[in-house]
C-alpha atoms as a PDB file:
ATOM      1  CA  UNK A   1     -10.706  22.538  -5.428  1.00  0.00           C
ATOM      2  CA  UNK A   2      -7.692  24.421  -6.840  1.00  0.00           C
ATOM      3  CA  UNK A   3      -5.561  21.874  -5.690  1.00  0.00           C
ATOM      4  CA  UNK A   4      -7.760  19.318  -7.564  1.00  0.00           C
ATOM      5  CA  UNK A   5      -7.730  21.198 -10.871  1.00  0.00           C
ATOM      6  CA  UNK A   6      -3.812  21.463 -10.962  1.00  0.00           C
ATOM      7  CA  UNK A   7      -3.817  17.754 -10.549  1.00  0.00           C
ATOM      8  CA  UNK A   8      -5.784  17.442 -13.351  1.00  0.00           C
ATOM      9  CA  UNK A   9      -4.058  20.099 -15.680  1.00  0.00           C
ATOM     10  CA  UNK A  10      -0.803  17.867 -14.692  1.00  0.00           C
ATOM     11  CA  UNK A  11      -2.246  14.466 -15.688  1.00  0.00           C
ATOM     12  CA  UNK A  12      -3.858  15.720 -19.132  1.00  0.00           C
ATOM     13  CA  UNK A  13      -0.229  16.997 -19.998  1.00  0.00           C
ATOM     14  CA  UNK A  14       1.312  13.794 -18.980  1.00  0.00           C
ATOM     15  CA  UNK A  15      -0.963  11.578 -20.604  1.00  0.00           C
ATOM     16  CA  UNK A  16      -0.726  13.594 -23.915  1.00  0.00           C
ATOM     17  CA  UNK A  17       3.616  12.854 -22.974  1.00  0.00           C
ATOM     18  CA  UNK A  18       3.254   9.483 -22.572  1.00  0.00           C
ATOM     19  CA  UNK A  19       1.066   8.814 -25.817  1.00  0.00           C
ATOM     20  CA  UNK A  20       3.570  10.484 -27.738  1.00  0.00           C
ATOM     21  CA  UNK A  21       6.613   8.506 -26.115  1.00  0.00           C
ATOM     22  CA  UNK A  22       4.400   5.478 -26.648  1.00  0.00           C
ATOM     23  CA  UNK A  23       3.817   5.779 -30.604  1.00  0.00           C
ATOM     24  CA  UNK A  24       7.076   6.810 -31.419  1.00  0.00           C
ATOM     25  CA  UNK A  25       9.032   4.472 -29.346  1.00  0.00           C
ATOM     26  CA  UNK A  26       7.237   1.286 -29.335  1.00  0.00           C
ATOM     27  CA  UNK A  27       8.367   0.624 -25.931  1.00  0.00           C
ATOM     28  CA  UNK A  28       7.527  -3.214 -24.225  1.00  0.00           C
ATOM     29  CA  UNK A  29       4.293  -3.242 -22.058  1.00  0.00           C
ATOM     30  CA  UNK A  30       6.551  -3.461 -18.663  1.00  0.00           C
ATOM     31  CA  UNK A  31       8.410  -0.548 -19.724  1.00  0.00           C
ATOM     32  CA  UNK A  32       5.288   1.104 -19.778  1.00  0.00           C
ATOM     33  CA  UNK A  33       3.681   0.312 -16.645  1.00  0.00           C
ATOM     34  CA  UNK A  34       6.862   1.713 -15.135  1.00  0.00           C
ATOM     35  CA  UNK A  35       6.394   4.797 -16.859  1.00  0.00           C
ATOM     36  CA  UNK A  36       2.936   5.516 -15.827  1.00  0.00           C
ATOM     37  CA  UNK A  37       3.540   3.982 -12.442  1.00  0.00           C
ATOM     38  CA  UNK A  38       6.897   6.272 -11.834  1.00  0.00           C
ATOM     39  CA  UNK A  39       4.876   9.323 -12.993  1.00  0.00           C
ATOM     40  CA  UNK A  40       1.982   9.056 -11.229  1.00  0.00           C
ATOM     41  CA  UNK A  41       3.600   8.494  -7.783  1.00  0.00           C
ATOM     42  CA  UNK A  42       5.675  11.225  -8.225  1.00  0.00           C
ATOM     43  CA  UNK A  43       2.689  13.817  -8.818  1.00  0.00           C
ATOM     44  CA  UNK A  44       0.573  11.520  -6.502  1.00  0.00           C
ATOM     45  CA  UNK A  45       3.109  12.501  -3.799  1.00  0.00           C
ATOM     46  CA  UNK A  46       3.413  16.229  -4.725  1.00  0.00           C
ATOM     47  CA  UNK A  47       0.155  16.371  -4.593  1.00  0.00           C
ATOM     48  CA  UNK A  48      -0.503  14.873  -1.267  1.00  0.00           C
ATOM     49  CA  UNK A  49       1.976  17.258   0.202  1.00  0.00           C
ATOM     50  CA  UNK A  50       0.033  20.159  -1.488  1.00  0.00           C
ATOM     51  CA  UNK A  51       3.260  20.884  -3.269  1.00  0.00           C
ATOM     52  CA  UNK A  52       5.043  21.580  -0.055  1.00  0.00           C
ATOM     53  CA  UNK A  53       2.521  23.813   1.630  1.00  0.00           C
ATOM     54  CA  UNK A  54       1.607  20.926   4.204  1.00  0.00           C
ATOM     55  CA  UNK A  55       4.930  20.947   5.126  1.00  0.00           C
ATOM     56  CA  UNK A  56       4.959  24.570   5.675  1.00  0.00           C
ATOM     57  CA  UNK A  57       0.978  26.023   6.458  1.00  0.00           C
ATOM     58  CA  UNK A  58      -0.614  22.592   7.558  1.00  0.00           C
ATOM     59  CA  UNK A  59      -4.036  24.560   8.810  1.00  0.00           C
ATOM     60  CA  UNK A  60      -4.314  26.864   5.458  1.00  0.00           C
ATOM     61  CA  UNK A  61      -4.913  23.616   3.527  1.00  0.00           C
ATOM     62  CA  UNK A  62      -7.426  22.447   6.385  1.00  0.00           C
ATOM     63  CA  UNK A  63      -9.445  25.447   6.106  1.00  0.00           C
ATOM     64  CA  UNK A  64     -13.084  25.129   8.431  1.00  0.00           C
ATOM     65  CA  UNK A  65     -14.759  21.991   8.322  1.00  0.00           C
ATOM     66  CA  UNK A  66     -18.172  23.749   8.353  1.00  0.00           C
ATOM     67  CA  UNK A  67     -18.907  27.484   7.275  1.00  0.00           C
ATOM     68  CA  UNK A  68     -19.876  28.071  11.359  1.00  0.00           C
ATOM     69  CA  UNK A  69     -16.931  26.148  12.357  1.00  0.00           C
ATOM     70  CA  UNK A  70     -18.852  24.442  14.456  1.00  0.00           C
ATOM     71  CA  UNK A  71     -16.216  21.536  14.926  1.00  0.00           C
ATOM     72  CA  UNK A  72     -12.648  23.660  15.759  1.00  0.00           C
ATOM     73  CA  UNK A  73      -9.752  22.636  14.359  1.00  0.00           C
ATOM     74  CA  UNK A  74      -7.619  20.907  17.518  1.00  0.00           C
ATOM     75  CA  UNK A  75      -4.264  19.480  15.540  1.00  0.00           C
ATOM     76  CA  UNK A  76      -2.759  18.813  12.303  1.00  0.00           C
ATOM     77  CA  UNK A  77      -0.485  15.473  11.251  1.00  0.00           C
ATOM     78  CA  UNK A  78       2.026  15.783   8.453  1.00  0.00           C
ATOM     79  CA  UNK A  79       4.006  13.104   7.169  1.00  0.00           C
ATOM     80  CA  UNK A  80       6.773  12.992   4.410  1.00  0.00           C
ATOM     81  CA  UNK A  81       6.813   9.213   3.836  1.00  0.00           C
ATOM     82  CA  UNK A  82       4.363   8.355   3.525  1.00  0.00           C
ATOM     83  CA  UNK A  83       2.725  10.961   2.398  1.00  0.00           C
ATOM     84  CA  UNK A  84      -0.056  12.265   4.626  1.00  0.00           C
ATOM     85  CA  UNK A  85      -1.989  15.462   5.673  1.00  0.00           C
ATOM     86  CA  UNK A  86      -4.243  14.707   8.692  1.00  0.00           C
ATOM     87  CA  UNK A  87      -6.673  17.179   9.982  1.00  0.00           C
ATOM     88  CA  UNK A  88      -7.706  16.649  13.321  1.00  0.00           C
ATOM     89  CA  UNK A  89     -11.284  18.625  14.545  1.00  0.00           C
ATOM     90  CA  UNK A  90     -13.163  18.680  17.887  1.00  0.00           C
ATOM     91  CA  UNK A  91     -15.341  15.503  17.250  1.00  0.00           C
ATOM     92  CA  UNK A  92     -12.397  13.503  14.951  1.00  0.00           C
ATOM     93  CA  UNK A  93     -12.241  11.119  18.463  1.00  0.00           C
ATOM     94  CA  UNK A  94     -15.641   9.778  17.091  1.00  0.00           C
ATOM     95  CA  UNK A  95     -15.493  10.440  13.260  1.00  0.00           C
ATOM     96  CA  UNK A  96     -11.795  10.355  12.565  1.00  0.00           C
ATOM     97  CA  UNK A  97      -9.521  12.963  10.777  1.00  0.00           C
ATOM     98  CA  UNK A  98     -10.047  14.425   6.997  1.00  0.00           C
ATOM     99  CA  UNK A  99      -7.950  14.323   4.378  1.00  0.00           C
ATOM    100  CA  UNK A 100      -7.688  17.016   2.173  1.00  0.00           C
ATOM    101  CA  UNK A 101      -5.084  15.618  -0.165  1.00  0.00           C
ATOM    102  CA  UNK A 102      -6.708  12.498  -0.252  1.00  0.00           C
ATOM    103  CA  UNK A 103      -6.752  12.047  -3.924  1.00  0.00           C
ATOM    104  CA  UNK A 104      -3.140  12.054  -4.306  1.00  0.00           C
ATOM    105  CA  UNK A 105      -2.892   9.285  -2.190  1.00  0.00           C
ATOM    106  CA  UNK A 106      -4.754   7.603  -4.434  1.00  0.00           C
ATOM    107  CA  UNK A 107      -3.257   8.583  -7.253  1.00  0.00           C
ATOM    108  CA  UNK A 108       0.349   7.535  -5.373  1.00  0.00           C
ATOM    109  CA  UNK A 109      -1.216   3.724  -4.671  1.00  0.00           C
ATOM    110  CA  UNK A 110      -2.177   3.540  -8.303  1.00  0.00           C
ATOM    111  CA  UNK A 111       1.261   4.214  -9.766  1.00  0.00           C
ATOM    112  CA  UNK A 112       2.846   2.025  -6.753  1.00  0.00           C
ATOM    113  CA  UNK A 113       0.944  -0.865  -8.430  1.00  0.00           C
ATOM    114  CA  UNK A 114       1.779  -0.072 -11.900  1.00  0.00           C
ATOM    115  CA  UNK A 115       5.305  -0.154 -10.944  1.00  0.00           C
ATOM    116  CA  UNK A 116       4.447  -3.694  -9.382  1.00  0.00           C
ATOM    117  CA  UNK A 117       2.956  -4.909 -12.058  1.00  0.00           C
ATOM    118  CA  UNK A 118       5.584  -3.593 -14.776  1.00  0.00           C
ATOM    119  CA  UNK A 119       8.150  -5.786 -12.183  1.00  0.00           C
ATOM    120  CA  UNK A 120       6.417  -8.689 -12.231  1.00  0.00           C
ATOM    121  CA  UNK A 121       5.634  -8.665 -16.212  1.00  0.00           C
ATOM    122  CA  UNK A 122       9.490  -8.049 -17.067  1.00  0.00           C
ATOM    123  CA  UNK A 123      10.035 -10.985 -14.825  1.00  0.00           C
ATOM    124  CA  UNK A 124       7.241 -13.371 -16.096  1.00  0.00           C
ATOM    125  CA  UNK A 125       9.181 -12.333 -19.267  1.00  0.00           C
ATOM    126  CA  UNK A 126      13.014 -13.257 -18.828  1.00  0.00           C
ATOM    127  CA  UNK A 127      13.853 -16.876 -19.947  1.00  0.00           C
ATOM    128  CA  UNK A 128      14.036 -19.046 -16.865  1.00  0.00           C
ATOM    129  CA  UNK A 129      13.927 -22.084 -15.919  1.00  0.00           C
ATOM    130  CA  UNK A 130      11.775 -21.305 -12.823  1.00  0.00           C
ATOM    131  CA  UNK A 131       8.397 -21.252 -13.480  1.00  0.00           C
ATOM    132  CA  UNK A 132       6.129 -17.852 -13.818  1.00  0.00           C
ATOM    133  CA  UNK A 133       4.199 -18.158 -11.232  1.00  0.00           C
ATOM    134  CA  UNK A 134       7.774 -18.107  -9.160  1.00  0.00           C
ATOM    135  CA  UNK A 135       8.789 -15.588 -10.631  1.00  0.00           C
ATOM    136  CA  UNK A 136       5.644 -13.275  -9.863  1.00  0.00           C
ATOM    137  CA  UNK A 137       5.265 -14.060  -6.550  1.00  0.00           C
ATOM    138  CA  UNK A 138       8.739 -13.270  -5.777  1.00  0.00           C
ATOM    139  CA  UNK A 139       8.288 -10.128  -6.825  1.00  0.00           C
ATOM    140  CA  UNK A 140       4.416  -9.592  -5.604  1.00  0.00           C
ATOM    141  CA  UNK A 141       4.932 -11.293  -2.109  1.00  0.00           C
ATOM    142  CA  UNK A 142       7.315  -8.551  -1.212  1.00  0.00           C
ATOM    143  CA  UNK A 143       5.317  -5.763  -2.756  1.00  0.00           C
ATOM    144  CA  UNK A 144       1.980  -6.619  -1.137  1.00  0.00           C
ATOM    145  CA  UNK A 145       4.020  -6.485   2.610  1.00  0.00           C
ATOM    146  CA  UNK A 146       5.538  -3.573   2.172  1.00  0.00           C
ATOM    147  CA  UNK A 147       2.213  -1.733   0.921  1.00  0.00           C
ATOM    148  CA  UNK A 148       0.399  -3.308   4.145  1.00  0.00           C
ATOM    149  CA  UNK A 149       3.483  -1.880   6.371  1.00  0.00           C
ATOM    150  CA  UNK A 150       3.099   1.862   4.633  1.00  0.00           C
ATOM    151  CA  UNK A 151      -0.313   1.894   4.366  1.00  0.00           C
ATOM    152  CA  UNK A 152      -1.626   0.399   7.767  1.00  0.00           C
ATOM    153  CA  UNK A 153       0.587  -0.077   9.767  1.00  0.00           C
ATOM    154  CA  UNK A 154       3.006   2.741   9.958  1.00  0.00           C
ATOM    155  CA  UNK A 155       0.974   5.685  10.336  1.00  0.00           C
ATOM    156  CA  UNK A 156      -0.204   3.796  13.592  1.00  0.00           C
ATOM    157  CA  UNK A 157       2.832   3.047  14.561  1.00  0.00           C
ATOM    158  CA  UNK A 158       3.687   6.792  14.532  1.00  0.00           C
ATOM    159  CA  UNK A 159       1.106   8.107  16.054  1.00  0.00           C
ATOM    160  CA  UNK A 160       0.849  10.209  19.656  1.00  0.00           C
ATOM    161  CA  UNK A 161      -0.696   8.307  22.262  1.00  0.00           C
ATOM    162  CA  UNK A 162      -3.144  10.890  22.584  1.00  0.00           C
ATOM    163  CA  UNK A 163      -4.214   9.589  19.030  1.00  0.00           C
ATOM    164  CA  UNK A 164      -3.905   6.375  19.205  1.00  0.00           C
ATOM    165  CA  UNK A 165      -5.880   6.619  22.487  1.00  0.00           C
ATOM    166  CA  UNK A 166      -8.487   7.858  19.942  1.00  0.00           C
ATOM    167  CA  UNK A 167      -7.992   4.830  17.361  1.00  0.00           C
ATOM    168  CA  UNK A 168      -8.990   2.584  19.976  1.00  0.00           C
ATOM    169  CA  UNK A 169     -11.894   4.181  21.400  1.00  0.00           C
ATOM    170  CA  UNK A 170     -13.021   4.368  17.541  1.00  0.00           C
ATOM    171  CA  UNK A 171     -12.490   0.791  17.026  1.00  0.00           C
ATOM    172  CA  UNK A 172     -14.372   0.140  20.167  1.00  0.00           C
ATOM    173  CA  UNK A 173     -17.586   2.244  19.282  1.00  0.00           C
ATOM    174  CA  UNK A 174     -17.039   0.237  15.709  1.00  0.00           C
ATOM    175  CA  UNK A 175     -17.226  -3.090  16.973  1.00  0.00           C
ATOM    176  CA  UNK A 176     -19.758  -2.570  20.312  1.00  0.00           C
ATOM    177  CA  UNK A 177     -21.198  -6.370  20.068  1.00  0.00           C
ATOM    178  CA  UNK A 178     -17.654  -7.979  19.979  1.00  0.00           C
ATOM    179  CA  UNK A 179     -15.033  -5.208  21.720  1.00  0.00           C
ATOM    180  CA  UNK A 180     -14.621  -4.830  25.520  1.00  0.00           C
ATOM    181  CA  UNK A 181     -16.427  -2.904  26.739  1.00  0.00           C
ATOM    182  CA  UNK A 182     -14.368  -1.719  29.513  1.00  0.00           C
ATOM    183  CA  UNK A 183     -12.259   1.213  30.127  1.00  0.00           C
ATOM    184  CA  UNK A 184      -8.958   1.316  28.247  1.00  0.00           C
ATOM    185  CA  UNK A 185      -6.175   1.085  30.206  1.00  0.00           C
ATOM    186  CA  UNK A 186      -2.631   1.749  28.070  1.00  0.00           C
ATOM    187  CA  UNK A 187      -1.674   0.986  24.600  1.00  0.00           C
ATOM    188  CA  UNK A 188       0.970  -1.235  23.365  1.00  0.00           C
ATOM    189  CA  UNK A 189       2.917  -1.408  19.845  1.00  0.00           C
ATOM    190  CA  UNK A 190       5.712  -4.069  18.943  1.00  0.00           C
ATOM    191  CA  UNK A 191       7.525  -3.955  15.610  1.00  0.00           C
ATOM    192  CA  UNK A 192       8.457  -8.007  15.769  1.00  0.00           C
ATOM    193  CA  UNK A 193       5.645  -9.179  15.598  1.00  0.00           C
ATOM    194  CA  UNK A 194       3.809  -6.409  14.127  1.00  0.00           C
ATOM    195  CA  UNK A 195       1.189  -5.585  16.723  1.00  0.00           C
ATOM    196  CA  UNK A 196      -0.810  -2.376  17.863  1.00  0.00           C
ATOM    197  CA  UNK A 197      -2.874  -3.407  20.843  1.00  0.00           C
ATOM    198  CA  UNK A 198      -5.611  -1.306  23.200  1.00  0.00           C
ATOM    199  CA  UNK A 199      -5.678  -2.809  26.635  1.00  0.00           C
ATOM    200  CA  UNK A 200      -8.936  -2.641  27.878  1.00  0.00           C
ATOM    201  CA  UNK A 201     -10.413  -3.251  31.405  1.00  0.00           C
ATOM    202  CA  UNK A 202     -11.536  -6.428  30.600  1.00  0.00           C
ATOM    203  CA  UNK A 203      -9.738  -7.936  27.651  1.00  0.00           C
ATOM    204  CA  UNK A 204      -7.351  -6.985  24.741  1.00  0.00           C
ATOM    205  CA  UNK A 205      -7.961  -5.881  21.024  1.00  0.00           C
ATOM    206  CA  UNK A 206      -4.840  -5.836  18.124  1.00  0.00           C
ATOM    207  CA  UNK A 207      -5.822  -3.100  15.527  1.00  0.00           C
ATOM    208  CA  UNK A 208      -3.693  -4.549  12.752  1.00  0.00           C
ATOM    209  CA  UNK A 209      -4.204  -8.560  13.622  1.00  0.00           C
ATOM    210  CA  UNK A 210      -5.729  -8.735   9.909  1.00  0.00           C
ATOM    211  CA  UNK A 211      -2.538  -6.874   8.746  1.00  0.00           C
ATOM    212  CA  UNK A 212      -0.388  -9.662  11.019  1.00  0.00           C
ATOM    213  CA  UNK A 213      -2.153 -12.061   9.175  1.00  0.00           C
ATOM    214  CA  UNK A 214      -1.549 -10.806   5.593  1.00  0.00           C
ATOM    215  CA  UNK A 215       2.429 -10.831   6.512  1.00  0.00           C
ATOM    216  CA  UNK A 216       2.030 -14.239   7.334  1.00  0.00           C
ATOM    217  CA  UNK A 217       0.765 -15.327   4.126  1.00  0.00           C
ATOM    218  CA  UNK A 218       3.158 -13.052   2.091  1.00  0.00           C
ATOM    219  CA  UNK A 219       5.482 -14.676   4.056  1.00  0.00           C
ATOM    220  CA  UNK A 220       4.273 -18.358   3.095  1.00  0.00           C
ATOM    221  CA  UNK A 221       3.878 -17.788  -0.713  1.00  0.00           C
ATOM    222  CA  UNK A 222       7.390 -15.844  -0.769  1.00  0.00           C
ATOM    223  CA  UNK A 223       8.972 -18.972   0.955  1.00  0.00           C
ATOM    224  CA  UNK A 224       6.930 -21.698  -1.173  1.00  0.00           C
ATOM    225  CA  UNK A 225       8.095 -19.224  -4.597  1.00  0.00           C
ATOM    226  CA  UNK A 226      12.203 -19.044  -3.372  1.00  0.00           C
ATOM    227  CA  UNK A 227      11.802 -23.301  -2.930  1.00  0.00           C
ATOM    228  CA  UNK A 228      10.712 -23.723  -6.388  1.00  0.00           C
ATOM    229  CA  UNK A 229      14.105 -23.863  -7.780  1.00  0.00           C
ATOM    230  CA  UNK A 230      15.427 -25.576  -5.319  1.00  0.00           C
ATOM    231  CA  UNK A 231      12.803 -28.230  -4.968  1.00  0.00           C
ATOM    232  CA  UNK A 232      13.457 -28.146  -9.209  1.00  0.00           C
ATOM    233  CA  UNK A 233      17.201 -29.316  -8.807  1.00  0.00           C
ATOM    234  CA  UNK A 234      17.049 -31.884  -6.695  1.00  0.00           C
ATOM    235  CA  UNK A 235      14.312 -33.529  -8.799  1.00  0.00           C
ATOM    236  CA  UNK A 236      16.508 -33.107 -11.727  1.00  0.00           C
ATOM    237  CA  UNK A 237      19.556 -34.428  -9.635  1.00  0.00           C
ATOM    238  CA  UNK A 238      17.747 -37.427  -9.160  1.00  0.00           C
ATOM    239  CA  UNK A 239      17.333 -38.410 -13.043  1.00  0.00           C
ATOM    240  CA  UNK A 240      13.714 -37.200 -12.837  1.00  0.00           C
ATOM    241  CA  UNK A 241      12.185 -35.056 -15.729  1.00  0.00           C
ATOM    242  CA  UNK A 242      10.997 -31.359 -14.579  1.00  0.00           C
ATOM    243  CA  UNK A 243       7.994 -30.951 -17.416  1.00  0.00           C
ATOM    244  CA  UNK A 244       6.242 -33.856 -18.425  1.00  0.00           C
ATOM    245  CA  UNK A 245       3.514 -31.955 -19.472  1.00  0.00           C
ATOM    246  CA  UNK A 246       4.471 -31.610 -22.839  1.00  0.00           C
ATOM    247  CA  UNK A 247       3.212 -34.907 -25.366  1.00  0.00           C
ATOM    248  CA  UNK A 248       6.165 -36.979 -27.025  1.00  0.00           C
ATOM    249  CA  UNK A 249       6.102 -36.307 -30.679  1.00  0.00           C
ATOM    250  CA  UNK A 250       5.647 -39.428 -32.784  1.00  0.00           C
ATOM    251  CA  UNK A 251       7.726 -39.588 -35.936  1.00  0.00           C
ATOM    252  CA  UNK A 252       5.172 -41.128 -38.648  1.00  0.00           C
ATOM    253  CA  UNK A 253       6.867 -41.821 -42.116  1.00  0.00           C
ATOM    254  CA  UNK A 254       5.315 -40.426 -45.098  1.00  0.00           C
END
């Protein structure tokens, strides 16, 4: 809760910062976004690292998970980048690990995407030939991989096999009608392709295969937005107009 109210104290004084920058500077609307995206990651990450205290008393910021403490505390995970702050209890093999900084993380995301969106608006804006769209996706095909690498599939990636022994026995209680239902038997992770598979008994399940997926497609619309100009050149090397979309303009005399 004190953690929570600091967060807020620090937002209140940086909005009240950023509406004075913003009426006395007239700045454009990417320039902005990049403001309020750079700011809020960097207190979304301070905050997720509880100012430094996860780094240094991991199980003061866990606390009890019940005034009895029925469920003991069995292992904390601490991450600089990205930022996380796991807390691992007695039943967490069914229920999964808390998150006491949680809404920094948030917070983080949220400025991550303003920044994204203040890239992709100064490049919609620059005077190109190419069109928009290009120009966006160029910038958000990138930007959506890297947030699926950080955000899913990283932290698994890092994870003890003692946890990640516990990811797929989670994902198998999850999913009961279509899992395996057999023992599991070892774990396997590969980079290239991205993969993080539970071997089972009697089959084989990938954790991130919607994550595998999503690379793909980034992959395709990147690709598709980098032949635009090319695909652009040789139609103009071969005499053929790029925008015919525009109507000829009749001169009438008056």
């Amino acid at each position: 809760m004190f953690l929570l109210m600091v967060l807020g104290l620090e937002l209140s004084c940086g909005l009240l910062a950023y509406a004075f920058w913003k009426r006395r500077r007239h700045p454009p609307l990417h320039r902005r976004r990049w403001v309020l995206g750079t700011t809020a990651c960097v207190l979304g990450y301070a905050h997720t690292l509880a100012y430094g205290f996860a780094l240094t008393r991991p199980t003061d910021l866990c606390g009890q998970r019940t005034l009895d403490n029925d469920y003991p505390l069995t292992h904390v995970s601490v991450n600089a980048f990205p930022p996380r702050l796991a807390c691992y209890w007695s039943d967490s093999a069914v229920h999964g690990p808390s998150h006491p900084t949680a809404a920094g993380t948030v917070l983080m995301w949220c400025g991550a995407a303003l920044l994204v969106a203040g890239a992709a608006a100064w490049a919609v804006s620059l005077d190109s030939p190419m069109p928009r769209w290009a120009r966006a996706g160029m910038v958000l095909a990138p930007a959506t991989s890297a947030v699926l690498w950080i955000r899913q599939v990283a932290p698994l990636m890092r994870l003890s096999t003692i946890d990640l022994d516990n990811e797929c026995f989670r994902w198998q209680v999850a999913h009961l009608n279509s899992a395996p239902s057999g023992e599991l038997a070892t774990t396997k992770r590969t980079v290239m392709p991205p993969a993080v598979e539970c071997v089972f008994a009697d089959g084989t399940a990938n954790l991130i295969s919607s994550e595998a997926f999503g690379f793909a497609c980034c992959l395709a619309v990147f690709l598709l937005c980098c032949a635009t100009p090319l695909l652009g050149m040789s139609t103009a090397a071969a005499g053929v107009p790029l925008d015919t979309s525009l109507p000829a303009v009749r001169k009438t005399r008056r």
